[in-house]
N, C-alpha and C. Protein backbone atom coordinates (compact mmCIF):
# COMPACT_ATOMS: atom_id res chain seq x y z
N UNK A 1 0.84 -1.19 0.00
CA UNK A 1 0.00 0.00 0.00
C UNK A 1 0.89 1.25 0.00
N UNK A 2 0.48 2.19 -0.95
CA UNK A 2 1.37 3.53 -1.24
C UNK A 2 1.10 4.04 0.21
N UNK A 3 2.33 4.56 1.27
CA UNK A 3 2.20 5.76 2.13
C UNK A 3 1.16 6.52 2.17
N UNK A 4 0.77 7.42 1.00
CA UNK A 4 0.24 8.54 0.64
C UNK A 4 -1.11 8.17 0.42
N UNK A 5 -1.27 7.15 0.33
CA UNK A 5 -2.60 6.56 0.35
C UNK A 5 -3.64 7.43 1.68
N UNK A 6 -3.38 6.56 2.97
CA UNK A 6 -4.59 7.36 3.77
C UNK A 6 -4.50 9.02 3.58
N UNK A 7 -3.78 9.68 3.07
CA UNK A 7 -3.59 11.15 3.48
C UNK A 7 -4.73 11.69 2.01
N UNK A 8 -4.35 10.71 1.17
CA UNK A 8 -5.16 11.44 -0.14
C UNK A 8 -6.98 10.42 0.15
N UNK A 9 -7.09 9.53 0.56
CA UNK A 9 -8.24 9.03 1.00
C UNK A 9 -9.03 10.26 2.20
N UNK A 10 -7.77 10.56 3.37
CA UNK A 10 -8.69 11.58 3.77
C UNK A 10 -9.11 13.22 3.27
N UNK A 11 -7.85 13.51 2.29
CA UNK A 11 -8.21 15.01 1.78
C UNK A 11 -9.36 14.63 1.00
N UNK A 12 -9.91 13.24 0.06
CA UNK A 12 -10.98 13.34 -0.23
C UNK A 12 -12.22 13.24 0.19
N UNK A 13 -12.27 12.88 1.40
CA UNK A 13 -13.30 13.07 2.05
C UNK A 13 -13.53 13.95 2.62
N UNK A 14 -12.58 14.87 2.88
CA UNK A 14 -12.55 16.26 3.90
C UNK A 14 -13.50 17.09 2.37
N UNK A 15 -12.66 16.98 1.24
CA UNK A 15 -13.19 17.88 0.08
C UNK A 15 -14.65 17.52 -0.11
N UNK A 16 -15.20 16.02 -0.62
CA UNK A 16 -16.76 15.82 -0.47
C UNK A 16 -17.68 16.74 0.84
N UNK A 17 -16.80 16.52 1.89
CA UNK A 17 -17.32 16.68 3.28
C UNK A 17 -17.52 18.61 2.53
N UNK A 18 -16.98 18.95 2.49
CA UNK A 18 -17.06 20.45 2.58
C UNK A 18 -18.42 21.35 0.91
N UNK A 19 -18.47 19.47 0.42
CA UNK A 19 -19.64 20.39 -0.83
C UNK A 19 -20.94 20.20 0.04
N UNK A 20 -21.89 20.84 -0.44
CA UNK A 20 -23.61 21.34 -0.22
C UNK A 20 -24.21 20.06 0.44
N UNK A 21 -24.91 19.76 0.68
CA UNK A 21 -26.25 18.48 1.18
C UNK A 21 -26.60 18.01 -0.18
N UNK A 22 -26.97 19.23 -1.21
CA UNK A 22 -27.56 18.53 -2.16
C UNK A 22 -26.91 17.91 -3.27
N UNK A 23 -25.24 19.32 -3.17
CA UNK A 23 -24.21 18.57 -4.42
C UNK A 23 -23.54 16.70 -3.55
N UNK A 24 -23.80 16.43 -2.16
CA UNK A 24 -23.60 15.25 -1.81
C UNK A 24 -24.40 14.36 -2.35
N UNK A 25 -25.69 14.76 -2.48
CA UNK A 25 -26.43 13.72 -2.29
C UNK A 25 -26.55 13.24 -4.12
N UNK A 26 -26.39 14.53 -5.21
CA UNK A 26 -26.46 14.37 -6.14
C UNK A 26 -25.44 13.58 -6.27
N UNK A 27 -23.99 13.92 -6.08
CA UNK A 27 -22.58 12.98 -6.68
C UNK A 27 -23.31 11.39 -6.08
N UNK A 28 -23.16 11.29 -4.78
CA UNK A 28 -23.61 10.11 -5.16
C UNK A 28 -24.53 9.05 -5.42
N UNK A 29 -25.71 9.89 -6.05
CA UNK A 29 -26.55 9.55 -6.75
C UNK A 29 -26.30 8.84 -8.09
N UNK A 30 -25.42 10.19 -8.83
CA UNK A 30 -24.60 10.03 -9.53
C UNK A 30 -23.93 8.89 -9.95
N UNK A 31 -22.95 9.04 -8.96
CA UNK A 31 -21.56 7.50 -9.16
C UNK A 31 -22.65 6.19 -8.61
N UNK A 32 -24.08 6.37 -8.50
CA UNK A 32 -25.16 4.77 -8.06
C UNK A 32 -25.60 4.73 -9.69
N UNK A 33 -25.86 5.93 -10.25
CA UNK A 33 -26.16 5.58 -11.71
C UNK A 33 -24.74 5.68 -12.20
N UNK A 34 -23.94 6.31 -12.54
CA UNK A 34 -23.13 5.94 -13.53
C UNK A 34 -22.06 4.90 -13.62
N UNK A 35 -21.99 4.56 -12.48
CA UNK A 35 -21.22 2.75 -12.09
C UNK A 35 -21.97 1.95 -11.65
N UNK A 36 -23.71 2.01 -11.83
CA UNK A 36 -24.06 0.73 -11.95
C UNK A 36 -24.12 0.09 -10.38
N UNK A 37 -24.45 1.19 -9.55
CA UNK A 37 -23.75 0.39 -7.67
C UNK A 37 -25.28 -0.15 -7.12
N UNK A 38 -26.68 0.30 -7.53
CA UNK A 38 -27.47 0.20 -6.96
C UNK A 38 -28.52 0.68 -7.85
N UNK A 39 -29.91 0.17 -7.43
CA UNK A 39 -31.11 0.70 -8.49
C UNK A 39 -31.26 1.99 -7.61
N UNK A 40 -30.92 2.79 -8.32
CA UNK A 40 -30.63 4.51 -8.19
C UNK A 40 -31.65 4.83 -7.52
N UNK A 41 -33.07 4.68 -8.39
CA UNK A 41 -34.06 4.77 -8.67
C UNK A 41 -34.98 4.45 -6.99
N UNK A 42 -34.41 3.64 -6.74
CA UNK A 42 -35.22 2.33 -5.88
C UNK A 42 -34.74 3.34 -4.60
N UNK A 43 -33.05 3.92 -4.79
CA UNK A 43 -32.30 4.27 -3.58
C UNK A 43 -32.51 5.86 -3.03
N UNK A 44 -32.81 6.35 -4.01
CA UNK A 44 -32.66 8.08 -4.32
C UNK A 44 -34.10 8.42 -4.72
N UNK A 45 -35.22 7.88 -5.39
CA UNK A 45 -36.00 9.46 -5.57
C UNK A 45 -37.19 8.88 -4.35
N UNK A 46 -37.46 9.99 -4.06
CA UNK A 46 -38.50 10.44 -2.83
C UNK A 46 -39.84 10.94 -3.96
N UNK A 47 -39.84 10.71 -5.21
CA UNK A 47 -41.39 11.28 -5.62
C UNK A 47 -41.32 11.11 -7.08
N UNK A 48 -42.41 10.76 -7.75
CA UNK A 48 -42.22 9.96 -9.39
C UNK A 48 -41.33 11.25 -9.98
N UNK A 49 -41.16 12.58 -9.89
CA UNK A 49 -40.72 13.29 -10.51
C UNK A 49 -39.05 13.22 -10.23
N UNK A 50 -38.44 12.82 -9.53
CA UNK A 50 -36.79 12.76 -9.10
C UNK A 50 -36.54 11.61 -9.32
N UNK A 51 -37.71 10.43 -9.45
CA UNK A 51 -37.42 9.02 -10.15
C UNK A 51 -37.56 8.94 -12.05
N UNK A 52 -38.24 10.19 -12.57
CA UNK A 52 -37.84 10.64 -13.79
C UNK A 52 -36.51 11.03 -14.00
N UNK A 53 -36.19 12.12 -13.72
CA UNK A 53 -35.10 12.46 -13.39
C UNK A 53 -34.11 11.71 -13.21
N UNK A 54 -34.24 11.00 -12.29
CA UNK A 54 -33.29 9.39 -12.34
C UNK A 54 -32.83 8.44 -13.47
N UNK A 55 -34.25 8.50 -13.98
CA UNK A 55 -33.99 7.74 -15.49
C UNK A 55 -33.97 8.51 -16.45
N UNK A 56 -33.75 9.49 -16.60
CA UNK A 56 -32.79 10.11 -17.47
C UNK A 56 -31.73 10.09 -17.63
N UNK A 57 -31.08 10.90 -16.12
CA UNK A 57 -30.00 10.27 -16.10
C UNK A 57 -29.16 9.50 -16.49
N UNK A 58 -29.82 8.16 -16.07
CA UNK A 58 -29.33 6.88 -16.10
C UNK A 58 -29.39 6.45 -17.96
N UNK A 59 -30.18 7.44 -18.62
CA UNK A 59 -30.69 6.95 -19.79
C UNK A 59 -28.99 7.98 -20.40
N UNK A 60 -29.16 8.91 -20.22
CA UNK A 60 -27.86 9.88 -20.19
C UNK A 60 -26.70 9.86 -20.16
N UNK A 61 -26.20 9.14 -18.75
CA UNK A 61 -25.13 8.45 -18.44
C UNK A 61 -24.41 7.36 -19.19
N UNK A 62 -25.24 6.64 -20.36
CA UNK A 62 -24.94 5.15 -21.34
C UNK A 62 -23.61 5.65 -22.10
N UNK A 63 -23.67 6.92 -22.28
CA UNK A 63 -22.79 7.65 -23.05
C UNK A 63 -21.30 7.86 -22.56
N UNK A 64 -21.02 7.47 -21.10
CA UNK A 64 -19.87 7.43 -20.71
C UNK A 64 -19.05 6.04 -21.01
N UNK A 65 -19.72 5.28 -21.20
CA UNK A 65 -18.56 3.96 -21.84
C UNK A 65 -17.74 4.98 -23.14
N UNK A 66 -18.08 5.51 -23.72
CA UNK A 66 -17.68 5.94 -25.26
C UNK A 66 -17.20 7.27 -24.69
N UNK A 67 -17.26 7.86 -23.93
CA UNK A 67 -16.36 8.85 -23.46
C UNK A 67 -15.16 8.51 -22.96
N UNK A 68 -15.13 7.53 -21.98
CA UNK A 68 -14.05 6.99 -21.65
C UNK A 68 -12.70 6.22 -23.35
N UNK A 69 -13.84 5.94 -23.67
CA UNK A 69 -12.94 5.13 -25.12
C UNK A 69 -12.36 6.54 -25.93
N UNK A 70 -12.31 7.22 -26.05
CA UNK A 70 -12.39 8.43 -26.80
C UNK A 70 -11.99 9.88 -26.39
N UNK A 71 -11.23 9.49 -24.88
CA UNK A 71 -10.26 10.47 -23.83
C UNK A 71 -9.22 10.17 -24.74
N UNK A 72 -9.09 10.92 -25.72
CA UNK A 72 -7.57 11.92 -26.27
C UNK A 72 -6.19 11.48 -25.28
N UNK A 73 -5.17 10.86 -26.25
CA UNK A 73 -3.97 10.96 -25.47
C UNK A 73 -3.60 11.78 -25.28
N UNK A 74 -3.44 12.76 -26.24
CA UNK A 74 -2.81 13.87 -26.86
C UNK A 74 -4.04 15.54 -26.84
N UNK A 75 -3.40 16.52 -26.94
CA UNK A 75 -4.60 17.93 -26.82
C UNK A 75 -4.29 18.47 -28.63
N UNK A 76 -4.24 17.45 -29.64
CA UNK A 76 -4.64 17.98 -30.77
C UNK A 76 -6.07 18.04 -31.18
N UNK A 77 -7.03 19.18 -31.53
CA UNK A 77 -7.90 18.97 -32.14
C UNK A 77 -8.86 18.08 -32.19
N UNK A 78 -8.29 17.14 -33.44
CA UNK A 78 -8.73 15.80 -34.11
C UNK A 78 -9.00 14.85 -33.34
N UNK A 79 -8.55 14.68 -31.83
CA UNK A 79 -8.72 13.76 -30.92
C UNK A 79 -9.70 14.00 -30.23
N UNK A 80 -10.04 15.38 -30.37
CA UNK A 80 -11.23 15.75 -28.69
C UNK A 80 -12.37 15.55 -30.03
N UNK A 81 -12.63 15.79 -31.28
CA UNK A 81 -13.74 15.82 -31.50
C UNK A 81 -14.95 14.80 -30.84
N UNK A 82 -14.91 13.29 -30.49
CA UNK A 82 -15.69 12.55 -30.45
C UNK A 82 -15.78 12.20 -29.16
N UNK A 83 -14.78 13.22 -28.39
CA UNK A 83 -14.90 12.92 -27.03
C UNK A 83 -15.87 14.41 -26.39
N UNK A 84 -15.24 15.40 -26.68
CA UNK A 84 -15.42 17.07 -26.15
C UNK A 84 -16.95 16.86 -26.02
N UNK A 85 -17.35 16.65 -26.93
CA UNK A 85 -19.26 17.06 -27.62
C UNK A 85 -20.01 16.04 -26.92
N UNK A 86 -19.63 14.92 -26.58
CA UNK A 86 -20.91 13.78 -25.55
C UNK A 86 -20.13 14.23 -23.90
N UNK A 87 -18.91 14.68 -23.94
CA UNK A 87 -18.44 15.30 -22.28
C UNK A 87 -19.48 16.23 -21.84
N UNK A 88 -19.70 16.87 -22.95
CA UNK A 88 -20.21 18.66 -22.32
C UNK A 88 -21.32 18.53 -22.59
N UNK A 89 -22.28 18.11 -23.63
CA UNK A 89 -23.97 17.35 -23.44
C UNK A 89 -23.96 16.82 -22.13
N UNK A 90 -23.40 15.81 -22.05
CA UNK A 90 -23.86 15.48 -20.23
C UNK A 90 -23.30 16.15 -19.08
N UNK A 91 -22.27 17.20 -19.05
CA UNK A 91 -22.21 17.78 -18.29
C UNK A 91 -23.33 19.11 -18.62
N UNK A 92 -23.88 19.57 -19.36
CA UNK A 92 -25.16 20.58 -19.65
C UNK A 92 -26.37 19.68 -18.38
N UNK A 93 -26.45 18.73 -18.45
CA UNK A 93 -27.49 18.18 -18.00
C UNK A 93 -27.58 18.28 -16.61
N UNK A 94 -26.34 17.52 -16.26
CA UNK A 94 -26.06 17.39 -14.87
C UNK A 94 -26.19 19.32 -14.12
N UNK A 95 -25.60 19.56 -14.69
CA UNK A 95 -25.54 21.12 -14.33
C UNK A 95 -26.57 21.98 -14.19
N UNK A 96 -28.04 21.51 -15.42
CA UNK A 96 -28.62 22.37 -15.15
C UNK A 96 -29.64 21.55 -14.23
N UNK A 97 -29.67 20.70 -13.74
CA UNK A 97 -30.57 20.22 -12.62
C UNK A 97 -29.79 21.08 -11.70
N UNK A 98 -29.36 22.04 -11.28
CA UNK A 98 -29.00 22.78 -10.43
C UNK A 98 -28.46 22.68 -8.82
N UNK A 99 -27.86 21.02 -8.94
CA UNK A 99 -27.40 20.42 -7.46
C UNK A 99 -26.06 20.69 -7.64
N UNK A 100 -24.93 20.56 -9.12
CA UNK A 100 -23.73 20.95 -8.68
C UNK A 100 -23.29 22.41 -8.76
N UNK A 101 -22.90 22.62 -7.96
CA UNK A 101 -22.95 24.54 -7.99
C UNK A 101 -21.35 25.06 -7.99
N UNK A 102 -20.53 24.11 -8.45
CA UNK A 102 -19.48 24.64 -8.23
C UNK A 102 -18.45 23.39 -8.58
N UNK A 103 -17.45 24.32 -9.69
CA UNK A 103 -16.63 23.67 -10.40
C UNK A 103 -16.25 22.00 -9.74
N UNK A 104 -15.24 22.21 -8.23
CA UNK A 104 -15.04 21.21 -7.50
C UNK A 104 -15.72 20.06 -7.49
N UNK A 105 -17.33 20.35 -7.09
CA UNK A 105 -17.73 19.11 -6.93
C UNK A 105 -17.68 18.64 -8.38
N UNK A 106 -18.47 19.29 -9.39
CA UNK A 106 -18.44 18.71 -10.75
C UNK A 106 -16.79 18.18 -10.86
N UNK A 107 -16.36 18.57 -10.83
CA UNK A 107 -14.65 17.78 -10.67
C UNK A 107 -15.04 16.67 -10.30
N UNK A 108 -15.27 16.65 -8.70
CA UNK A 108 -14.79 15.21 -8.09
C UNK A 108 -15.69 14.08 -8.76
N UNK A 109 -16.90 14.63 -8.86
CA UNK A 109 -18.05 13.73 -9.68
C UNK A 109 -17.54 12.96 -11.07
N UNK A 110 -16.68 13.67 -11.84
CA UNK A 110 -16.51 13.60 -12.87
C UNK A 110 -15.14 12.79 -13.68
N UNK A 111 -14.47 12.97 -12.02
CA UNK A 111 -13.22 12.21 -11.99
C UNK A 111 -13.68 10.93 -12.07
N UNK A 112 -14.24 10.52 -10.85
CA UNK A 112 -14.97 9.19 -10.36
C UNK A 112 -16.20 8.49 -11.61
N UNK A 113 -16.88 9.08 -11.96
CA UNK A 113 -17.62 8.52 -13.16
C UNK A 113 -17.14 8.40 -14.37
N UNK A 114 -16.43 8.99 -14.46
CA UNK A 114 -15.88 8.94 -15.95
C UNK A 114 -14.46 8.02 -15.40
N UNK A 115 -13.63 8.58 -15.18
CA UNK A 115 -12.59 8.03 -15.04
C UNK A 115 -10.84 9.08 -14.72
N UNK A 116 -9.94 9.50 -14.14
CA UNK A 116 -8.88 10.11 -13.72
C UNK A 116 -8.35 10.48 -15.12
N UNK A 117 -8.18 9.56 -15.87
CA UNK A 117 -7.52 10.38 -17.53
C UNK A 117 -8.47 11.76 -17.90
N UNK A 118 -10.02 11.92 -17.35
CA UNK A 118 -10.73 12.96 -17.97
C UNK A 118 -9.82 13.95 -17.26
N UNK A 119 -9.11 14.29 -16.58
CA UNK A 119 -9.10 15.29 -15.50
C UNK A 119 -8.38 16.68 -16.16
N UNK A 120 -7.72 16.35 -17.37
CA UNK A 120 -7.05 17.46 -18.33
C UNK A 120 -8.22 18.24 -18.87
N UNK A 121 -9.34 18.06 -19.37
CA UNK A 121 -10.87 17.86 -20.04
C UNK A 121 -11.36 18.46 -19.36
N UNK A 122 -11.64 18.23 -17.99
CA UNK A 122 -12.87 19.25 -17.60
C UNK A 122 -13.13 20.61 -17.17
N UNK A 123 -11.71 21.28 -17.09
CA UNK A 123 -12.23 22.63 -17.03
C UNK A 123 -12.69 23.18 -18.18
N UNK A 124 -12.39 22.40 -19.29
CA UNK A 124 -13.03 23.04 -20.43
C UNK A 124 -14.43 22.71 -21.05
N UNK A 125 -14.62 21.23 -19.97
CA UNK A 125 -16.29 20.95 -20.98
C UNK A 125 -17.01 21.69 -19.50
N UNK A 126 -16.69 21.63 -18.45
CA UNK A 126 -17.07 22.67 -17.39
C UNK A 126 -17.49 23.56 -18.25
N UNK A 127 -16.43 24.85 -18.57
CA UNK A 127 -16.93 26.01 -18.73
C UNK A 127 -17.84 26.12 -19.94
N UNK A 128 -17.80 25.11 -20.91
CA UNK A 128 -18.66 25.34 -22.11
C UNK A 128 -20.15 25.00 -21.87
N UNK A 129 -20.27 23.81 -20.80
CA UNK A 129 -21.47 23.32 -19.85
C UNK A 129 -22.25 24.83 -19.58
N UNK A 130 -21.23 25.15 -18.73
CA UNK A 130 -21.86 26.63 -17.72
C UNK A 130 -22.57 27.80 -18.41
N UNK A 131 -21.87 27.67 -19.87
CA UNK A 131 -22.02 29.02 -20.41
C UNK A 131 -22.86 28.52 -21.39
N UNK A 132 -23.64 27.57 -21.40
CA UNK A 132 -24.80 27.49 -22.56
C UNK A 132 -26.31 28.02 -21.92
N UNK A 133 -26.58 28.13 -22.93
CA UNK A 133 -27.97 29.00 -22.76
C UNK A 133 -28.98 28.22 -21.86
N UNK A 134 -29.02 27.39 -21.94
CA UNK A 134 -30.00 26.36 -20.81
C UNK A 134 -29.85 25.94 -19.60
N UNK A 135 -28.81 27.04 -19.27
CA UNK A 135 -28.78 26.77 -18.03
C UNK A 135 -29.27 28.14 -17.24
N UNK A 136 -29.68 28.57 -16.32
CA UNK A 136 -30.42 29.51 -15.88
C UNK A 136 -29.07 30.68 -15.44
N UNK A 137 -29.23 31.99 -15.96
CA UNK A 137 -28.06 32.95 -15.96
C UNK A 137 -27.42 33.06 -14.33
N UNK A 138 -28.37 33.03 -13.28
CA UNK A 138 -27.66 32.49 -12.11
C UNK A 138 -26.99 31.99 -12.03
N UNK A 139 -27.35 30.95 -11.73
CA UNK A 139 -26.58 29.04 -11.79
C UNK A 139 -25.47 29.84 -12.41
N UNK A 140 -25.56 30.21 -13.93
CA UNK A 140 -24.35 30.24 -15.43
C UNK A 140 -23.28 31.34 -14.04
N UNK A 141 -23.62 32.41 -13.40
CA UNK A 141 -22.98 33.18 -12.90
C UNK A 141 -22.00 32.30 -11.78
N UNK A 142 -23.20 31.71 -10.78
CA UNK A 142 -22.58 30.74 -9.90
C UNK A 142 -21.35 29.91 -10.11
N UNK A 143 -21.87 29.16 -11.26
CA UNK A 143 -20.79 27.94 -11.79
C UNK A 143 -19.20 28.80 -12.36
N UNK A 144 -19.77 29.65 -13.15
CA UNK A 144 -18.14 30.31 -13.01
C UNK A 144 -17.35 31.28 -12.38
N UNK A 145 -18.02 31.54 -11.56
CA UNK A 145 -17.16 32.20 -10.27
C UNK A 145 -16.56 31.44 -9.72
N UNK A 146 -17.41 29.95 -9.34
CA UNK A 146 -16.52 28.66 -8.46
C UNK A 146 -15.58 28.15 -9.16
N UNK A 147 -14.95 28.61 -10.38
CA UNK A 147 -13.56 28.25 -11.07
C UNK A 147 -12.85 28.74 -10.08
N UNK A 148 -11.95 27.95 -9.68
CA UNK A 148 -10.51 28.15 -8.79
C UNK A 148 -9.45 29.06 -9.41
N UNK A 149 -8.83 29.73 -9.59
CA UNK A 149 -7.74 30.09 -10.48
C UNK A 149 -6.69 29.09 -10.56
N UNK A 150 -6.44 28.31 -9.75
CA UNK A 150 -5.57 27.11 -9.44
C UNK A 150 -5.83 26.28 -10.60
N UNK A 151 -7.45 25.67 -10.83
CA UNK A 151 -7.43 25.14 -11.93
C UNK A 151 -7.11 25.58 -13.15
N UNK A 152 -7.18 26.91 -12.99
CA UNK A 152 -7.30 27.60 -14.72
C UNK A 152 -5.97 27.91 -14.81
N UNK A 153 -4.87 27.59 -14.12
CA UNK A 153 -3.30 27.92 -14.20
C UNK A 153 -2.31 26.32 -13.90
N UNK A 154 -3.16 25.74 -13.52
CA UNK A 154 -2.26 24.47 -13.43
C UNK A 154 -1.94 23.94 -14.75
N UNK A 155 -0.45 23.43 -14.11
CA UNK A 155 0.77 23.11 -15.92
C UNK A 155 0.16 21.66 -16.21
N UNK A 156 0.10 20.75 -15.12
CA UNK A 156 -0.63 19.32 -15.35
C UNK A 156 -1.30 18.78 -14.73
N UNK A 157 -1.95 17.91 -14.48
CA UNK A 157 -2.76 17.07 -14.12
C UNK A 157 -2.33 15.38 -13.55
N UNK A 158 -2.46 15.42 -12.69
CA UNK A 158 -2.82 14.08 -11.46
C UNK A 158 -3.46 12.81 -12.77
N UNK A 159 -2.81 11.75 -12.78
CA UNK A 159 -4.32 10.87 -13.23
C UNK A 159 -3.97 9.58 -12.36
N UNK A 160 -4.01 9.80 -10.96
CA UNK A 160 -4.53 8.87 -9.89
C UNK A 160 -5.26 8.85 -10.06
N UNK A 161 -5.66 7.31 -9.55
CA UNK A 161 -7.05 7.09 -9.19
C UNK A 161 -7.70 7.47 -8.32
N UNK A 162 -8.46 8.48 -7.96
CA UNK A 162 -9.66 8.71 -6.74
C UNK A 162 -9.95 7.48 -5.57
N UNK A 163 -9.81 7.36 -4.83
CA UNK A 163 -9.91 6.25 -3.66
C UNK A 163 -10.95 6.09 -3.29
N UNK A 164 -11.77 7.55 -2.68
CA UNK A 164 -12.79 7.73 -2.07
C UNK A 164 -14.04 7.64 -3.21
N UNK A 165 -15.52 7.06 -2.56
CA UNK A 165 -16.31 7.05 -3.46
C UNK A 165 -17.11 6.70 -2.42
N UNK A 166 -17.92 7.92 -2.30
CA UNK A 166 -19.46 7.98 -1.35
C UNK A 166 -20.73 7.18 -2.20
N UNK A 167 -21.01 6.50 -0.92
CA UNK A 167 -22.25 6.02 -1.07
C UNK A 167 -23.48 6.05 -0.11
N UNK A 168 -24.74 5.71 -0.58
CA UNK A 168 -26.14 5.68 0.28
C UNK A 168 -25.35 5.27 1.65
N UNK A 169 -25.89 6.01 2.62
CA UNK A 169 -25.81 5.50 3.96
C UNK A 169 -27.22 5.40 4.58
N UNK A 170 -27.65 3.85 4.94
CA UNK A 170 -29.54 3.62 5.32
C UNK A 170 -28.91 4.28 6.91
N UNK A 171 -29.99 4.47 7.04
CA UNK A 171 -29.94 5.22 8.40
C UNK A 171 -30.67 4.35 9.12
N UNK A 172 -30.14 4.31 10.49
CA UNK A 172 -29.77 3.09 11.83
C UNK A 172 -31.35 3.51 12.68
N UNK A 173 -32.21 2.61 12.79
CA UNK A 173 -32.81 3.34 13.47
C UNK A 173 -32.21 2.99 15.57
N UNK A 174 -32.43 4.21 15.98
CA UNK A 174 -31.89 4.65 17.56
C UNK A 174 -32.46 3.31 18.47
N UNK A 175 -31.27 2.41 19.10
CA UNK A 175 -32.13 1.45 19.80
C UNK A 175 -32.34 2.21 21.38
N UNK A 176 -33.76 1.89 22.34
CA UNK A 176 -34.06 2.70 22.50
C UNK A 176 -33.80 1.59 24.28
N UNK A 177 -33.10 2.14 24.80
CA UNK A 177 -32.64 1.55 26.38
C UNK A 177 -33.80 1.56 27.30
């Protein structure tokens, strides 16, 4: 086991720990539909309308096998075409359901579902996500203010694997003395 292991297992949980209730509950909603961990559906919606939503998603999400196949070795052009355009359609989506509010989490989400090679990729299908018209000019304001400058100046990119990966926690009911 790498050293560096528990220290990057806990900065990622400290980082999940510090997004919204709802960008939590969305990521791992998320990584239950887009890896396949649980009937999403069954686990996550509270009302036929967030169990729509669900299967969309999930109808949405099919598109990441072929994203993953189609992560560019290289930042010529000719390589992002068949990847860039199904990245940033489903990041439009995810975004404008209005649970991730900020670059980071869409990061960590995006690392983990897709896969650590995207991680060169997403500040740019990020910002093209943010800045399309369908997403509500708020939100569009929100989402790019939460650009880090860190991201928008870093020389390279990490492609570790992510360790951490939140899931449903059923809640215990209180035994009662």
């Amino acid at each position: 086991m790498d050293r560096n292991q528990p220290n990057q297992l806990l900065s990622e949980i400290k980082q999940f720990a510090s997004f919204s209730v709802a960008e939590q509950r969305f990521i791992r909603r998320s990584l239950d539909v887009g890896l396949n961990r649980s009937d999403a559906v069954e686990c996550w919606a509270r009302n036929p309308s967030e169990a729509a939503l669900i299967k969309e998603q999930a109808r949405r999400y099919r598109i990441i096998k072929l994203i993953r196949t189609c992560i560019p070795d290289d930042e010529s052009m000719e390589a992002t075409e068949c990847f860039l355009a199904p990245l940033i359609t489903m990041s439009v989506a995810d975004l404008s359901e209005g649970r991730l509010v900020s670059f980071e989490a869409y990061r960590f989400l995006y690392e983990r579902v897709v896969g650590p090679e995207v991680r060169p990729w997403l500040l740019s299908a990020f910002c093209a996500a943010a800045s399309m018209p369908s997403i509500h000019p708020e939100l569009r304001k929100q989402l790019v203010e939460s650009i880090p400058l860190q991201a928008v100046v870093v020389a390279g990119w990490s492609l570790r694997t992510p360790l951490f990966y939140p899931e449903w926690v059923d809640k215990i009911a209180e035994a009662v003395s």
